[in-house]
PDB file of N, CA and C in Angstrom:
ATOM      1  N   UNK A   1     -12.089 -15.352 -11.053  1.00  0.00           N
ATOM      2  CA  UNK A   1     -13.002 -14.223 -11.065  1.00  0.00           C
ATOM      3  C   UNK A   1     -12.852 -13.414 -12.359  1.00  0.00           C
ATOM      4  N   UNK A   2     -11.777 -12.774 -12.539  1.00  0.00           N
ATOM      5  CA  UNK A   2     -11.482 -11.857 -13.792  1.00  0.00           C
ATOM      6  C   UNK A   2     -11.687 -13.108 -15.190  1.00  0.00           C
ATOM      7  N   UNK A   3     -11.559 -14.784 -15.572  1.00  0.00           N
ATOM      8  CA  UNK A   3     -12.098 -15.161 -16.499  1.00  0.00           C
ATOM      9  C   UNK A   3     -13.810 -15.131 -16.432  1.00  0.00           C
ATOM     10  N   UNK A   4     -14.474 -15.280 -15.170  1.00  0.00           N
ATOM     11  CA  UNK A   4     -16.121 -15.064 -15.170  1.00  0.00           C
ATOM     12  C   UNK A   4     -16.172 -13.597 -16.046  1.00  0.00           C
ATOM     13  N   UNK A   5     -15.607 -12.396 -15.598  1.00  0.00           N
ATOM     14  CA  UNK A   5     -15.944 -11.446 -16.148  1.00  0.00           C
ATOM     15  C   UNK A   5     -15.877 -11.161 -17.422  1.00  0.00           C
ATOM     16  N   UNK A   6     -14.697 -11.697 -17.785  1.00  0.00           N
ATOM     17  CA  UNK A   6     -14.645 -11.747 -19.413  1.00  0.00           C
ATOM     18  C   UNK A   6     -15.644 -12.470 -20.080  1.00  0.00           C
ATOM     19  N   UNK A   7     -15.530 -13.800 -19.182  1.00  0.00           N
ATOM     20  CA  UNK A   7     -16.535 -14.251 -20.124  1.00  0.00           C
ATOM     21  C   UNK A   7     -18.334 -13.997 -20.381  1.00  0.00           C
ATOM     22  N   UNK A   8     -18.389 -13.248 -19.584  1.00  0.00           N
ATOM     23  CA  UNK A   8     -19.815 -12.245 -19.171  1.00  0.00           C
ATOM     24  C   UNK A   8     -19.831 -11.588 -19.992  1.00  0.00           C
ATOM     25  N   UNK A   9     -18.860 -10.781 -20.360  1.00  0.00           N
ATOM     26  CA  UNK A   9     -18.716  -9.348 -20.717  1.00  0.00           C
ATOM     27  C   UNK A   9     -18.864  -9.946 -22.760  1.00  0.00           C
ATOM     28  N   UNK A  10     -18.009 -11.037 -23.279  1.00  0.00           N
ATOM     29  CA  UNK A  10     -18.032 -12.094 -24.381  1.00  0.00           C
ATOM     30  C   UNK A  10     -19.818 -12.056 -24.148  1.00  0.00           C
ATOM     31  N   UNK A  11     -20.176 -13.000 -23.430  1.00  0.00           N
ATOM     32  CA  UNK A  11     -21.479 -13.265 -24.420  1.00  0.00           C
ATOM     33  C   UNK A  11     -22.360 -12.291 -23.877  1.00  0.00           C
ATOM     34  N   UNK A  12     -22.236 -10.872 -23.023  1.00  0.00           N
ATOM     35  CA  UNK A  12     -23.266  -9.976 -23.273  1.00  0.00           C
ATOM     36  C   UNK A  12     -23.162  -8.924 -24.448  1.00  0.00           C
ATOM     37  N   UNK A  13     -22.083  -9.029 -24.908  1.00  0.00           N
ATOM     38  CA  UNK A  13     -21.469  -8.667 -26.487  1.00  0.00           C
ATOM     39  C   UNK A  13     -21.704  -9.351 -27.541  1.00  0.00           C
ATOM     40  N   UNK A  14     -22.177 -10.699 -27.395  1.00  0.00           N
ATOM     41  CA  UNK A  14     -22.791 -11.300 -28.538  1.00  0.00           C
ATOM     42  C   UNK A  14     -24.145 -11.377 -28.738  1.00  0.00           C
ATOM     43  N   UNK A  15     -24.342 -11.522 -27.188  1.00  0.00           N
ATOM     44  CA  UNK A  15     -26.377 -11.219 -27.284  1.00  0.00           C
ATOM     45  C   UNK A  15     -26.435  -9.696 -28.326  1.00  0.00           C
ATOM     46  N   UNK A  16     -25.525  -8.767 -27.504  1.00  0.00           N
ATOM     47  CA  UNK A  16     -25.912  -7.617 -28.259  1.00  0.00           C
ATOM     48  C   UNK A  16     -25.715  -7.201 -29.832  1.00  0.00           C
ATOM     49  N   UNK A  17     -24.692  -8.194 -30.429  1.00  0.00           N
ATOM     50  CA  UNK A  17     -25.050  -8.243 -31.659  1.00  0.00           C
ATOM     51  C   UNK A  17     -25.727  -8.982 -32.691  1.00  0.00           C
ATOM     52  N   UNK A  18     -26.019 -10.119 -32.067  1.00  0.00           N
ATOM     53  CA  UNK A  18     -26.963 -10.807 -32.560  1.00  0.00           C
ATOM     54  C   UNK A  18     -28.472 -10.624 -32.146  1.00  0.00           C
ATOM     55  N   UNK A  19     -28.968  -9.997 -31.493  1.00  0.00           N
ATOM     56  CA  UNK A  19     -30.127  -9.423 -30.780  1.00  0.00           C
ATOM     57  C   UNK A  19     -30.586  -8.543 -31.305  1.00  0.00           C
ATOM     58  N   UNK A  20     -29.616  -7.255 -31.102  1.00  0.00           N
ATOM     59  CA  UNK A  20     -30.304  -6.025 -31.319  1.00  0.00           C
ATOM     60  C   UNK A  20     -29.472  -5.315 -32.784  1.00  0.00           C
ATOM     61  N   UNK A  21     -27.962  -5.533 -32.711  1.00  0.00           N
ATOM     62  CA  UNK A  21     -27.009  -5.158 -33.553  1.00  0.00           C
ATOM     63  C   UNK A  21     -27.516  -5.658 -35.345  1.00  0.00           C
ATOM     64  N   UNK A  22     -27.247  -6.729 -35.546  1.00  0.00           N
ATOM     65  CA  UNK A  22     -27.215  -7.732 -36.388  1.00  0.00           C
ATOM     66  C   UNK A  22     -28.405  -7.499 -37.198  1.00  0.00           C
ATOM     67  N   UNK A  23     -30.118  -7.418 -36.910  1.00  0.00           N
ATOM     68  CA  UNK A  23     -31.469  -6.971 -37.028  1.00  0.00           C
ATOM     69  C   UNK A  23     -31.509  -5.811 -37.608  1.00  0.00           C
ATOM     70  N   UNK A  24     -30.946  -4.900 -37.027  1.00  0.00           N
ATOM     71  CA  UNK A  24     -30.390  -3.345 -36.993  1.00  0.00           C
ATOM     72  C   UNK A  24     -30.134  -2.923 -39.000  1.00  0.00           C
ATOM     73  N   UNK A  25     -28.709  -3.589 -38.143  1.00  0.00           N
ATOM     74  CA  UNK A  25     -28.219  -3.905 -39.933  1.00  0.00           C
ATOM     75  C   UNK A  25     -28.136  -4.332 -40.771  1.00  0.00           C
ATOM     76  N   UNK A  26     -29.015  -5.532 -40.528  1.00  0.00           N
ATOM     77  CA  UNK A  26     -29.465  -6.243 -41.773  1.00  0.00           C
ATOM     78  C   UNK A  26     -30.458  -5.325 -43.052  1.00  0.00           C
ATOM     79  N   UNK A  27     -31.399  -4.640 -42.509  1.00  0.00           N
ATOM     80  CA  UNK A  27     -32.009  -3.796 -42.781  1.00  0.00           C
ATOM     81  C   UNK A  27     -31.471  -2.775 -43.830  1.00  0.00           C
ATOM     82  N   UNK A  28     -30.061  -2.543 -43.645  1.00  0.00           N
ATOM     83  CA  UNK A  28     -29.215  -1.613 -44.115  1.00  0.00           C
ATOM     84  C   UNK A  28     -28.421  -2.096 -45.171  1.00  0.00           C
ATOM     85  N   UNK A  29     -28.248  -3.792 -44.796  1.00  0.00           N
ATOM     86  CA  UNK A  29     -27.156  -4.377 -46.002  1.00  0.00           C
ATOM     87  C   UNK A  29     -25.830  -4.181 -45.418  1.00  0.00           C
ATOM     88  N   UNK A  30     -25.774  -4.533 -43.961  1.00  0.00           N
ATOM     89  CA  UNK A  30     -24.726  -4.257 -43.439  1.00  0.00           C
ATOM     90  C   UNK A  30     -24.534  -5.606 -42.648  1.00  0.00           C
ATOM     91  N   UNK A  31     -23.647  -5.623 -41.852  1.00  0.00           N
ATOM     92  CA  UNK A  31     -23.561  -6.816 -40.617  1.00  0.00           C
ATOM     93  C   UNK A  31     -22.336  -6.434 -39.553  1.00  0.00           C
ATOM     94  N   UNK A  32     -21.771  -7.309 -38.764  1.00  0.00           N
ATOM     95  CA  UNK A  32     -21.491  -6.710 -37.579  1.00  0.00           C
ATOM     96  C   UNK A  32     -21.096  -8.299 -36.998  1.00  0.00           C
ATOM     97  N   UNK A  33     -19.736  -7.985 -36.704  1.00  0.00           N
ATOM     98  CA  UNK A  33     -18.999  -9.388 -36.264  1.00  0.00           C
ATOM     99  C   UNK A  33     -18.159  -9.360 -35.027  1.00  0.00           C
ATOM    100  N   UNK A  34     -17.699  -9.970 -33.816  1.00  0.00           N
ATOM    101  CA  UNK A  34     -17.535 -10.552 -33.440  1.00  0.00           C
ATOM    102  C   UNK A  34     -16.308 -10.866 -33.461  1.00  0.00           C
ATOM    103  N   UNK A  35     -15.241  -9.968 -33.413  1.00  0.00           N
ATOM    104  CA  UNK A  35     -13.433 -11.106 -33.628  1.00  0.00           C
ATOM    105  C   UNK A  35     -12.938 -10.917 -32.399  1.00  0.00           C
ATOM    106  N   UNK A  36     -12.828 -10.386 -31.192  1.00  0.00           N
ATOM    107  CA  UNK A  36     -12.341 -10.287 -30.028  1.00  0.00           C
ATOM    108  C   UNK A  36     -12.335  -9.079 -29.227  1.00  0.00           C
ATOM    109  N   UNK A  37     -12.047  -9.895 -27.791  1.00  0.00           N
ATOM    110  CA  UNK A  37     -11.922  -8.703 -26.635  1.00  0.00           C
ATOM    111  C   UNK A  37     -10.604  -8.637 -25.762  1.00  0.00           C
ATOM    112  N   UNK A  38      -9.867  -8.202 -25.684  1.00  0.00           N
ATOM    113  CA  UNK A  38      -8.517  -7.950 -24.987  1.00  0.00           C
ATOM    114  C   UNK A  38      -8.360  -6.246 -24.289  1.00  0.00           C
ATOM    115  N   UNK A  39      -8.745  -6.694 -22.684  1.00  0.00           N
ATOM    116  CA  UNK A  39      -8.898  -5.942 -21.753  1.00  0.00           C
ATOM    117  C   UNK A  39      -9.830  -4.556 -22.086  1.00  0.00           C
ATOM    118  N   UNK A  40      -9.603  -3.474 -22.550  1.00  0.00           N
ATOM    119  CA  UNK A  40     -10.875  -2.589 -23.102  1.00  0.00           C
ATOM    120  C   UNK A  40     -10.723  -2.595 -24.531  1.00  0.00           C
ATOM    121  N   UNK A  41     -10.530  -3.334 -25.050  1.00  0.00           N
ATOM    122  CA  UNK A  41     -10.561  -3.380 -26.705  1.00  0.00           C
ATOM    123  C   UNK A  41     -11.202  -4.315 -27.208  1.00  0.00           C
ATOM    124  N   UNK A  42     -12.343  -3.245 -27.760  1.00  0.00           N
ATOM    125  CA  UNK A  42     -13.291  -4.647 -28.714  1.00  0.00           C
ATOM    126  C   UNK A  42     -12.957  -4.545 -29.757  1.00  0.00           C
ATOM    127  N   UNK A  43     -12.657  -5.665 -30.707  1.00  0.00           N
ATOM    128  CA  UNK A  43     -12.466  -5.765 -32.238  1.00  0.00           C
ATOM    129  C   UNK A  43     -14.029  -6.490 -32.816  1.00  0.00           C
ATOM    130  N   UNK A  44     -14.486  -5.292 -33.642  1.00  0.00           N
ATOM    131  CA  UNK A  44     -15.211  -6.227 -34.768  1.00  0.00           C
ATOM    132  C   UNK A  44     -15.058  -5.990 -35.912  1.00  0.00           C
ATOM    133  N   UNK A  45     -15.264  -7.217 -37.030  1.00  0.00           N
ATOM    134  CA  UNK A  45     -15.731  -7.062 -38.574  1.00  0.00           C
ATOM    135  C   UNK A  45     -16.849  -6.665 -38.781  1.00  0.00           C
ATOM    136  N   UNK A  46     -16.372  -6.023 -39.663  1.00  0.00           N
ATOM    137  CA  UNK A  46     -17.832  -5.159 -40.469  1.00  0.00           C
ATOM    138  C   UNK A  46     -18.003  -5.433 -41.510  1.00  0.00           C
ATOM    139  N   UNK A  47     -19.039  -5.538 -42.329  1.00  0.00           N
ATOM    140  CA  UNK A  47     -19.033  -5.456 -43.843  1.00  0.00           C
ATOM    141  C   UNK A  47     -20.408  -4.969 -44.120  1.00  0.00           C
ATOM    142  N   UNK A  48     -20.876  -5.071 -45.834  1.00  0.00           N
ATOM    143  CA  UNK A  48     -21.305  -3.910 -46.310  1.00  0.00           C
ATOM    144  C   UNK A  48     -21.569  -2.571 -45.851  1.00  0.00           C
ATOM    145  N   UNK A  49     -22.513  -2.087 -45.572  1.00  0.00           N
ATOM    146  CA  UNK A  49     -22.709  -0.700 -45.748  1.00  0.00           C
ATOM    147  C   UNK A  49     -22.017  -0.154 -44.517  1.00  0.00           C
ATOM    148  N   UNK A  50     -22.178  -0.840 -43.414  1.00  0.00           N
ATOM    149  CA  UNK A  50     -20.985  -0.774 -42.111  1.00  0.00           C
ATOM    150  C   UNK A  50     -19.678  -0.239 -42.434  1.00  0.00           C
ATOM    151  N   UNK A  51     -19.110  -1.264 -43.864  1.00  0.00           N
ATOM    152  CA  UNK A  51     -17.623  -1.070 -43.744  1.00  0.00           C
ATOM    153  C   UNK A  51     -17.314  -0.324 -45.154  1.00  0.00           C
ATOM    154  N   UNK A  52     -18.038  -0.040 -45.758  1.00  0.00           N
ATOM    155  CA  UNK A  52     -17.907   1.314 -46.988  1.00  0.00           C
ATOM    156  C   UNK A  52     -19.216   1.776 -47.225  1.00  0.00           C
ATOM    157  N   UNK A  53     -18.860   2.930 -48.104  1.00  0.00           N
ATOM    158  CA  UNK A  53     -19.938   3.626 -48.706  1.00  0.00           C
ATOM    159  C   UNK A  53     -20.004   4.994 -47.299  1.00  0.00           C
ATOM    160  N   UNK A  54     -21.254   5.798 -47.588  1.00  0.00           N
ATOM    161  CA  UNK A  54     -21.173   6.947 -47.175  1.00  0.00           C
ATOM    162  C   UNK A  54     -21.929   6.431 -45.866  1.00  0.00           C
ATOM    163  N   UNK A  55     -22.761   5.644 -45.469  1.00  0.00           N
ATOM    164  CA  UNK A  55     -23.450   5.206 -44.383  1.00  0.00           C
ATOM    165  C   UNK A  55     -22.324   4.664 -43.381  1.00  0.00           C
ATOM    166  N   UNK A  56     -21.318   3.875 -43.880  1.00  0.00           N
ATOM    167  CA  UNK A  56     -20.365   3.345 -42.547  1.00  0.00           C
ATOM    168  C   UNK A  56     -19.829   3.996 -41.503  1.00  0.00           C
ATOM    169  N   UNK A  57     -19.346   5.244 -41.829  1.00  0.00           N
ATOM    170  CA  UNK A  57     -19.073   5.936 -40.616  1.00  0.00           C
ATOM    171  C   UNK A  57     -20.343   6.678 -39.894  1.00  0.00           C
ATOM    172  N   UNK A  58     -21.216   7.097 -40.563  1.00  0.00           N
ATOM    173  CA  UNK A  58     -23.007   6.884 -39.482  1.00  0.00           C
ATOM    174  C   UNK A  58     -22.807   5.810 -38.269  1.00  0.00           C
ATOM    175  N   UNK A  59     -22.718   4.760 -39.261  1.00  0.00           N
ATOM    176  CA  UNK A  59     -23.279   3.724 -38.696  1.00  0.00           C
ATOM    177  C   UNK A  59     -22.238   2.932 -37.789  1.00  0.00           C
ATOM    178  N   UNK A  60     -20.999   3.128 -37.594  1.00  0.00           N
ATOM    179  CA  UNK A  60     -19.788   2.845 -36.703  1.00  0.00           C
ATOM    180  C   UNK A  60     -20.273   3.569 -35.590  1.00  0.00           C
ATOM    181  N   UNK A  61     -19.956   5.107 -36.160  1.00  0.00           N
ATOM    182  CA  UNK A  61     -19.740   5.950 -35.049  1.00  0.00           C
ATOM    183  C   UNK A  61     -21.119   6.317 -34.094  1.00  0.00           C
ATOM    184  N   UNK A  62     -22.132   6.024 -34.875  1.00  0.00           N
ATOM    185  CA  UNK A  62     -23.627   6.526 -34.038  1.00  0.00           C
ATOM    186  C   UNK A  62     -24.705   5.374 -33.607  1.00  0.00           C
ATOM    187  N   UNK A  63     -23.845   3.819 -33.948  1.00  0.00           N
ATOM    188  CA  UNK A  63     -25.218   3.260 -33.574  1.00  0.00           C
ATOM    189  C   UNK A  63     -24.010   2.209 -33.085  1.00  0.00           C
ATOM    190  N   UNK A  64     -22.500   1.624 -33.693  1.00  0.00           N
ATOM    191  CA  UNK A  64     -22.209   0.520 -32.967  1.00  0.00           C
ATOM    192  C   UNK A  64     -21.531   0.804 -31.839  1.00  0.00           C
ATOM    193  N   UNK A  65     -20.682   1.753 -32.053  1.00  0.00           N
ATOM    194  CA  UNK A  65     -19.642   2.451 -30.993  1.00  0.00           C
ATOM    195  C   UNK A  65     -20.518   2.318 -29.655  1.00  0.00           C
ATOM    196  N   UNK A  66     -21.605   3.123 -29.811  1.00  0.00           N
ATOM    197  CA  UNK A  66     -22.518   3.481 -28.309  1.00  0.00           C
ATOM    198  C   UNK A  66     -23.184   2.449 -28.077  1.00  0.00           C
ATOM    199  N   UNK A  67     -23.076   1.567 -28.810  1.00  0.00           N
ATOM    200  CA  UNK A  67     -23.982   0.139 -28.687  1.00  0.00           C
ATOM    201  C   UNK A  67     -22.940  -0.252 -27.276  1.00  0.00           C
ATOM    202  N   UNK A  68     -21.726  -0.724 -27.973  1.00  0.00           N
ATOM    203  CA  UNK A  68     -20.776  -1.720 -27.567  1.00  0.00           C
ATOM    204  C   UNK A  68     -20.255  -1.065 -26.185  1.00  0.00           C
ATOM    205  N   UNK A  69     -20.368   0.167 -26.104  1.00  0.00           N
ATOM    206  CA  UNK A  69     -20.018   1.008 -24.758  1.00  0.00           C
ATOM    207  C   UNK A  69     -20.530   0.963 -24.010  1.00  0.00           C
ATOM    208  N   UNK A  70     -21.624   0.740 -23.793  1.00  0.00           N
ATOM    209  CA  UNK A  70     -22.501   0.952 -22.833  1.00  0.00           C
ATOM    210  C   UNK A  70     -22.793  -0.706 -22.207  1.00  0.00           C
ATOM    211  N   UNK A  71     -22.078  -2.021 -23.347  1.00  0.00           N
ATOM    212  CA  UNK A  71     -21.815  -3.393 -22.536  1.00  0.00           C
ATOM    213  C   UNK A  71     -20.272  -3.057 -22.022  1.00  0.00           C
ATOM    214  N   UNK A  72     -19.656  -2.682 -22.250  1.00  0.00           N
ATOM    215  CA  UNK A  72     -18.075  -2.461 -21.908  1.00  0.00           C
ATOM    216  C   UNK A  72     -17.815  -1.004 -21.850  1.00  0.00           C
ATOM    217  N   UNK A  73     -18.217  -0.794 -20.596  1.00  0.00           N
ATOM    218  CA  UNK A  73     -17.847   0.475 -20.210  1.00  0.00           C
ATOM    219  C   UNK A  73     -16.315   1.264 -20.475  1.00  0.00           C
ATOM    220  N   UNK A  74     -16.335   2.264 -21.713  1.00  0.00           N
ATOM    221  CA  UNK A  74     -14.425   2.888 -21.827  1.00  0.00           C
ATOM    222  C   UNK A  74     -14.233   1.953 -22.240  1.00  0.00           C
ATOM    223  N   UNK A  75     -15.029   0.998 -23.300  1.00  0.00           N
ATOM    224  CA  UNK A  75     -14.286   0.329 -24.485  1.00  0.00           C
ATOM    225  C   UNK A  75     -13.823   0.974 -25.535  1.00  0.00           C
ATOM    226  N   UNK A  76     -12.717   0.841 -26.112  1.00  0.00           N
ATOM    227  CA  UNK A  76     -12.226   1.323 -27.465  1.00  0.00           C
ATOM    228  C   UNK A  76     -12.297   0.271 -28.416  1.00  0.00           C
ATOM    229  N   UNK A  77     -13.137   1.188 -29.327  1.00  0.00           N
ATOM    230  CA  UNK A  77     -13.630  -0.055 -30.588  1.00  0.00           C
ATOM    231  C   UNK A  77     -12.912   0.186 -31.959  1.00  0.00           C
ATOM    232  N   UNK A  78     -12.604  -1.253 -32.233  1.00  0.00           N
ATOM    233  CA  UNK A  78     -11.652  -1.697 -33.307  1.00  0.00           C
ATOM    234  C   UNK A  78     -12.897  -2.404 -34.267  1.00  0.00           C
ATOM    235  N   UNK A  79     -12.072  -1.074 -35.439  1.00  0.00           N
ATOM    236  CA  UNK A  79     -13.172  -2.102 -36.818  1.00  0.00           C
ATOM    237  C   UNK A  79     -11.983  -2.636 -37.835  1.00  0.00           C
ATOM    238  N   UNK A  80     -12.750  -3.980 -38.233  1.00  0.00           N
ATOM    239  CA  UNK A  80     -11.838  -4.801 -39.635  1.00  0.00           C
ATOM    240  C   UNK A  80     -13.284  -4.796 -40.441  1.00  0.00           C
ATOM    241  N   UNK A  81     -12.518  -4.471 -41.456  1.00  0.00           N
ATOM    242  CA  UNK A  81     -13.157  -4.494 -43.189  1.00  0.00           C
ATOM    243  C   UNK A  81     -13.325  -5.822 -43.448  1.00  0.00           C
ATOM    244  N   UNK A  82     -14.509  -6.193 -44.104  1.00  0.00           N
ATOM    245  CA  UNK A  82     -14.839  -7.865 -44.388  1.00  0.00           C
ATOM    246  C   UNK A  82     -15.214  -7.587 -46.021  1.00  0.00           C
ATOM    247  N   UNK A  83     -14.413  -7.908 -46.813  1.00  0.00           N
ATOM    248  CA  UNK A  83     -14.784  -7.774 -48.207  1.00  0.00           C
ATOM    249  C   UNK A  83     -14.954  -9.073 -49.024  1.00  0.00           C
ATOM    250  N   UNK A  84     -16.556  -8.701 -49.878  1.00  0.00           N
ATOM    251  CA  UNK A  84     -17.606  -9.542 -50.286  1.00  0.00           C
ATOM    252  C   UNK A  84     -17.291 -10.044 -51.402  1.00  0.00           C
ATOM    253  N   UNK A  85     -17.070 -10.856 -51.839  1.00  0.00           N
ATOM    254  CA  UNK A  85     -17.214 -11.024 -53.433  1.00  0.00           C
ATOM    255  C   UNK A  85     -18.558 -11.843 -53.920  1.00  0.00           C
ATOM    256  N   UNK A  86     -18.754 -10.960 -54.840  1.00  0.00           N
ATOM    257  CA  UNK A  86     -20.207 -10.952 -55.964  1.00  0.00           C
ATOM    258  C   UNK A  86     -20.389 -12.661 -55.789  1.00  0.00           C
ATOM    259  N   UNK A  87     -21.315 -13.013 -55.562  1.00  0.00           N
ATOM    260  CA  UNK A  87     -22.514 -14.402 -56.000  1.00  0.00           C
ATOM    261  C   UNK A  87     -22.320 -14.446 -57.260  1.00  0.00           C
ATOM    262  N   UNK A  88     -22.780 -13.782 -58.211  1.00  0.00           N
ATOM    263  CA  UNK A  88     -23.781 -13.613 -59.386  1.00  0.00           C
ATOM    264  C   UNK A  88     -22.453 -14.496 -60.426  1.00  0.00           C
ATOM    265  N   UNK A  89     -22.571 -15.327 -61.324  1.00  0.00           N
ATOM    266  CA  UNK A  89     -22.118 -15.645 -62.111  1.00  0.00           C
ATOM    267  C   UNK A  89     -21.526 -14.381 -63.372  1.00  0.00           C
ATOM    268  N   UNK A  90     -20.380 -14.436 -63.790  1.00  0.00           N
ATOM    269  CA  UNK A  90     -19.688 -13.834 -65.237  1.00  0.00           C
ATOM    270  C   UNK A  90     -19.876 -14.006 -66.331  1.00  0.00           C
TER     271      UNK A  90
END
């Protein structure tokens, strides 16, 4: 019973970032990942505008936080930094 729930609770957390999350912030130059769930603790990666600059804490605290709460009720959310390195040739 308690692995059904987890695993419910897993992919109604991925619908929600690939659905509604992911769309969201693409828009922004941001993204929104997916690294785990252990009992009320969600961990995700973040990167661009998500995980620096003056928009990331907006955008943690006012659009993913309440996202992810409201699939995992009294979740405490864990962010990791995902850092990019440049495409563009030297």
């Amino acid at each position: 019973m308690q692995a059904t729930l987890y695993h419910q609770r897993i992919m109604t957390l991925e619908e929600l970032l690939s659905d509604v999350l992911c769309p969201l912030l693409d828009h922004s130059e941001a993204n929104v990942e997916l690294v785990g769930v252990e009992d009320k603790v969600v961990t995700l990666r973040v990167s661009g505008k998500a995980a620096f600059g003056p928009e990331a804490t907006l955008l943690q605290e006012k659009l993913i936080v309440p996202a992810v709460q409201k699939v995992v009720d009294g979740a405490e959310v864990k962010f990791e930094q995902k850092w990019a390195r440049p495409n563009a040739p030297r």
